[in-house]
Protein backbone atom coordinates (compact mmCIF):
# COMPACT_ATOMS: atom_id res chain seq x y z
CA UNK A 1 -24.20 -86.43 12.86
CA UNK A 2 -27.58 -88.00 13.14
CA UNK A 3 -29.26 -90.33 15.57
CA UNK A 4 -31.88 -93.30 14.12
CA UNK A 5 -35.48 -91.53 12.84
CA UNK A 6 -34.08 -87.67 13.31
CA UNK A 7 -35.51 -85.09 10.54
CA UNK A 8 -33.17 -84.71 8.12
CA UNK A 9 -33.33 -82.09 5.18
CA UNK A 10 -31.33 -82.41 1.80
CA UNK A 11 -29.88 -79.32 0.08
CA UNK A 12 -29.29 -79.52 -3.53
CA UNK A 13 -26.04 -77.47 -4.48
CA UNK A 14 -24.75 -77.33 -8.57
CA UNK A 15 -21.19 -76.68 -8.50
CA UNK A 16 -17.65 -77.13 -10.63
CA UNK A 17 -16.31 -80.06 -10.46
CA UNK A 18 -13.09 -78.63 -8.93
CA UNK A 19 -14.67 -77.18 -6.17
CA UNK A 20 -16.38 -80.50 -5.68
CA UNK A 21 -12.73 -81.84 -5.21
CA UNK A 22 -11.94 -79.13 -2.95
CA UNK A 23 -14.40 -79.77 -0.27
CA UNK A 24 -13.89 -84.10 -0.73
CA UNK A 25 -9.96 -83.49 -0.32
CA UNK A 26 -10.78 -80.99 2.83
CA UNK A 27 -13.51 -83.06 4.51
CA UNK A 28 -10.21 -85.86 4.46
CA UNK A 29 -8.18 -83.26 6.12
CA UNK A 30 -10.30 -82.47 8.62
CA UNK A 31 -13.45 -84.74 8.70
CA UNK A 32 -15.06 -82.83 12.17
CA UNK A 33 -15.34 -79.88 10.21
CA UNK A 34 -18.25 -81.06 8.53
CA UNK A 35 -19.62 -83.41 10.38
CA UNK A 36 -23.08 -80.96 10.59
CA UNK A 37 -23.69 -82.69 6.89
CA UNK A 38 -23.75 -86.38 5.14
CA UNK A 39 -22.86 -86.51 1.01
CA UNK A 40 -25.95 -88.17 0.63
CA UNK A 41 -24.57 -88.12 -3.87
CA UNK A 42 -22.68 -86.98 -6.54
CA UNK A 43 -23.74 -86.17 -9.41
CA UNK A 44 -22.07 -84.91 -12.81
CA UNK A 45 -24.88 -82.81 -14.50
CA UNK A 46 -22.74 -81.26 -17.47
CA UNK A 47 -19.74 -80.66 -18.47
CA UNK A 48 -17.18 -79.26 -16.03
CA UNK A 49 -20.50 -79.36 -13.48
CA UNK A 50 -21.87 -81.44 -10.62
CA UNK A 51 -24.55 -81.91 -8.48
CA UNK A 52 -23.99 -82.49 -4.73
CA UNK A 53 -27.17 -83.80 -2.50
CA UNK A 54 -26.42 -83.43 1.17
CA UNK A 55 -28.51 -83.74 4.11
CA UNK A 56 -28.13 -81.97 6.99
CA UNK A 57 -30.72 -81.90 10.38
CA UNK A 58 -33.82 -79.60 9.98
CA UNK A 59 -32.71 -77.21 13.14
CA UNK A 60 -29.59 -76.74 11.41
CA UNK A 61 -31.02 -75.51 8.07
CA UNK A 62 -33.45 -73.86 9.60
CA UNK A 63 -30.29 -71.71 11.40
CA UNK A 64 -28.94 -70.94 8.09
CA UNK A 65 -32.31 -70.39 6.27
CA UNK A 66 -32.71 -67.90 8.89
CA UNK A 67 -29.82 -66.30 7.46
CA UNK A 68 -31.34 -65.03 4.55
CA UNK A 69 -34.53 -66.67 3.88
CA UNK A 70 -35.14 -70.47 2.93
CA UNK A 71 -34.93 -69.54 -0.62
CA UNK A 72 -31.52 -68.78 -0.77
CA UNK A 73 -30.45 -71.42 1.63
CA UNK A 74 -28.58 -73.63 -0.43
CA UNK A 75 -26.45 -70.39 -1.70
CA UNK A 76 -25.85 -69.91 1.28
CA UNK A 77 -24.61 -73.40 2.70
CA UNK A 78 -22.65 -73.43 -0.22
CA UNK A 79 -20.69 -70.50 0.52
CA UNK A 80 -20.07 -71.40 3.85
CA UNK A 81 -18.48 -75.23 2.69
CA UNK A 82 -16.71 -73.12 0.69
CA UNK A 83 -15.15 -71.05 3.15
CA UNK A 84 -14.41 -74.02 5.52
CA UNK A 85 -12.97 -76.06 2.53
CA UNK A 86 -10.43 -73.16 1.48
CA UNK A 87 -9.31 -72.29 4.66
CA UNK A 88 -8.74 -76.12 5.78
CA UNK A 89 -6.89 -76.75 2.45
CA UNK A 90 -4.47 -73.43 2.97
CA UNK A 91 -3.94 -74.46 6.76
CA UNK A 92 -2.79 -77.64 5.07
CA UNK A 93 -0.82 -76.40 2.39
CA UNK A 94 0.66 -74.00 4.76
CA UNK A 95 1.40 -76.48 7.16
CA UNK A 96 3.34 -79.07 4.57
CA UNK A 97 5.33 -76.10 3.24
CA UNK A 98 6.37 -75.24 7.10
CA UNK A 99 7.44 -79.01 7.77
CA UNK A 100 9.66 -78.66 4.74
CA UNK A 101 11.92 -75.28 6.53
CA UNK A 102 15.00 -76.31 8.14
CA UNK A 103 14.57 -78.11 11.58
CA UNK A 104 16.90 -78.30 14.71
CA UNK A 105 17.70 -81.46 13.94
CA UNK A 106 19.14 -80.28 10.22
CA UNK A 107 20.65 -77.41 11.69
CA UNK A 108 21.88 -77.61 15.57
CA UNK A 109 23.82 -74.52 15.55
CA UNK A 110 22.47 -71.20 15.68
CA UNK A 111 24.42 -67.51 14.81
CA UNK A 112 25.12 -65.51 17.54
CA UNK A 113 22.12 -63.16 17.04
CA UNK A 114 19.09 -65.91 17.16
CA UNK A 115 15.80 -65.21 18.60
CA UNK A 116 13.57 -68.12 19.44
CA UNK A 117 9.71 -66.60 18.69
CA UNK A 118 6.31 -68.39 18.73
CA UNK A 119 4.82 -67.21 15.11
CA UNK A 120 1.64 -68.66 13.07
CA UNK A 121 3.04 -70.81 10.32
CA UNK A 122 1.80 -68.68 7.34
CA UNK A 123 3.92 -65.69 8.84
CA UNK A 124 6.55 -68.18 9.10
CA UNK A 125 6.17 -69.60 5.12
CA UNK A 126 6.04 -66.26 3.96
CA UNK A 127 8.73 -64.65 5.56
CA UNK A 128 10.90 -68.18 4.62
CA UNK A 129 9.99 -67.39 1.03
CA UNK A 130 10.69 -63.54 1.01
CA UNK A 131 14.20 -64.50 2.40
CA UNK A 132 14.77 -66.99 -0.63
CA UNK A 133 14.23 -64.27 -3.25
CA UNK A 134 15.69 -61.89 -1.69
CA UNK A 135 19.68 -60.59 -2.44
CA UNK A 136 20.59 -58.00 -0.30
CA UNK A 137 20.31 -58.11 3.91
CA UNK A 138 17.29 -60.46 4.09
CA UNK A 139 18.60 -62.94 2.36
CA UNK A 140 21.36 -63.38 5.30
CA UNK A 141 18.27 -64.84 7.93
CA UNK A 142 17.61 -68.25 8.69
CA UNK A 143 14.16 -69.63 10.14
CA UNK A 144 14.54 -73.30 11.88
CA UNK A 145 11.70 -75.36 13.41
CA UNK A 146 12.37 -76.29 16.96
CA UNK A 147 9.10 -77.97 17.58
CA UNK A 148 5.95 -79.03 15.73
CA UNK A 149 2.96 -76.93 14.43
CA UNK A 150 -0.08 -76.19 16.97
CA UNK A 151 -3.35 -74.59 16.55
CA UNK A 152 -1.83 -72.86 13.14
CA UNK A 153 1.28 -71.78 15.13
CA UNK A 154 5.38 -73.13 15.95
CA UNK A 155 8.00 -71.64 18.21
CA UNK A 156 11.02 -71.11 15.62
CA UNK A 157 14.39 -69.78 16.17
CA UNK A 158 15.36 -66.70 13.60
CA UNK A 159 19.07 -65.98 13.43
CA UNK A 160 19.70 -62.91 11.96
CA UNK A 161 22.81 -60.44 10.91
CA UNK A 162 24.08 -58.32 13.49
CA UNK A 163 22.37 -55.30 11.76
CA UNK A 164 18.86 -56.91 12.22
CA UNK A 165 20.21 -57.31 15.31
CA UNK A 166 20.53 -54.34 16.37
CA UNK A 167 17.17 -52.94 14.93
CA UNK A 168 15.20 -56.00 17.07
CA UNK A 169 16.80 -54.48 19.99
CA UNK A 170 16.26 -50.91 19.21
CA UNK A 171 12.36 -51.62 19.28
CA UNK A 172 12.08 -53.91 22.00
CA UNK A 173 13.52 -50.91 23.54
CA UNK A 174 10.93 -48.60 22.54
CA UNK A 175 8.48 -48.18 25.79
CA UNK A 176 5.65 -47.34 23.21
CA UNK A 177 5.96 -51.48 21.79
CA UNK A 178 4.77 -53.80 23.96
CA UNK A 179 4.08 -56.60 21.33
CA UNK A 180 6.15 -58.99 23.19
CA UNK A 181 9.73 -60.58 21.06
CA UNK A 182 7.75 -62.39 18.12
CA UNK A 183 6.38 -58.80 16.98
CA UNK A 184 9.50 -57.18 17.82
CA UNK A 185 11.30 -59.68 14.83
CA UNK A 186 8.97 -59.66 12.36
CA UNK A 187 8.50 -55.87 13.10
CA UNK A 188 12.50 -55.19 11.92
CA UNK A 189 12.27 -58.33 9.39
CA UNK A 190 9.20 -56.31 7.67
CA UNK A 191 10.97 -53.04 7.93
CA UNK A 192 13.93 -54.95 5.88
CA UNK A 193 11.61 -56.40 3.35
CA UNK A 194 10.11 -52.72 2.64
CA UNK A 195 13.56 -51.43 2.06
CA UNK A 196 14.36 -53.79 -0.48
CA UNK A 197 11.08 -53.46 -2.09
CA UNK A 198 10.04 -49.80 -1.83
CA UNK A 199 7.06 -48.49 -2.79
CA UNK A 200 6.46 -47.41 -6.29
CA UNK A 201 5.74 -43.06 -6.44
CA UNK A 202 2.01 -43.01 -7.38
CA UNK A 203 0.74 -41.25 -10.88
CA UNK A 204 -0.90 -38.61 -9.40
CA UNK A 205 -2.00 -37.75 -12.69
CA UNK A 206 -4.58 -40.85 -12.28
CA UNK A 207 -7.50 -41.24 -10.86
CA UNK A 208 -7.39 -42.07 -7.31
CA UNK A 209 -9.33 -45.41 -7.97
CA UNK A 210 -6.28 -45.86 -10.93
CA UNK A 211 -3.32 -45.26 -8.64
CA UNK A 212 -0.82 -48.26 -8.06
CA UNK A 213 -1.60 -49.21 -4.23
CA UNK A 214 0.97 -51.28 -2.62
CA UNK A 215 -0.45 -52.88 0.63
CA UNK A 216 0.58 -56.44 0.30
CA UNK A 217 3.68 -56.82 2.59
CA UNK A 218 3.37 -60.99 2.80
CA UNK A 219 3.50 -61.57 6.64
């Protein structure tokens, strides 16, 4: 990070010791990530609480002081190793639960309705676990890795009943989509998934701050 007799400025940050963890167990993951800062110590300060000296090189803090003022620096740097740390740690997590689906070699045959589709792994986890729970139409898919993950992304092949099928082909065939074949599957895969978990009617006797809002289709 550093080169012999460089400035160097150390940040004080108080945090959990859980979050602590979190960015030690991502900075393992992906060390070049934060290689703009040294651990200089750790520190427990109280319980459940610990102090984390880093240094980092004065240009540097100076960019993120100029962020929103020197005094609030170290919030500041802190929220942005916290960012880093989740998002390396869910690319991870996301990436061992992938490796666990089906692969070619597992499964070499494919149904007669298979698309092979380029998707980013968490669309690829979360449809996998929709299909699990589901019972009715879903339930009848199958995702299998043909290749390993890249940049957050892994061609798959998705073999699907022949009434999927049919709806994949009805919107590829719709000149106002021009997603390409990935969007076209997940497009009719989604449209399953809201079938079999519709909507609830909102209260409109609530509030509309109060009323249930349902916009957390998982892919």
């Amino acid at each position: 990070m550093t080169t012999a007799g460089t400035p160097l400025v150390r940040v004080v940050l108080d945090t959990s010791k859980h979050t602590a963890a979190m960015w030690a167990k991502a900075r393992a993951i992906e060390p070049r990530e934060f290689e703009w800062f040294t651990v200089v110590r750790s520190t427990p300060i109280e319980t459940g609480r610990v102090r984390v000296t880093i240094a980092m090189d004065q240009d540097q803090f100076a960019n993120f002081a100029a962020m929103d003022g020197a005094h609030h620096a170290a919030s500041y740097i802190e929220e942005i190793i916290n960012c880093d740390a989740r998002d390396i740690f869910t690319a991870h997590e996301t990436e061992i639960a992938f490796n666990a689906l089906p692969s070619a070699d597992d499964v070499p045959k494919y149904g007669p309705y298979t698309f092979v589709v380029e998707w980013a792994l968490a669309q690829a986890v979360d449809f996998a676990n929709e299909i699990k729970k589901s019972t009715g139409l879903l339930a009848k898919v199958r995702i299998v890795r043909l290749a390993p993950p890249a940049h957050r992304a892994a061609w798959v092949a998705v073999s699907v009943p022949r009434k999927i099928y049919d709806r994949i082909i009805a919107i590829s065939a719709d000149p106002t989509q021009y997603d390409g074949q990935d969007m076209f599957v997940s497009n009719a895969l989604t449209r399953v998934w809201l079938e079999e978990n519709p909507r609830p009617e909102p209260d409109l006797s609530l509030p509309s701050s109060g009323r249930a809002i349902d916009d957390e289709i998982p892919f």
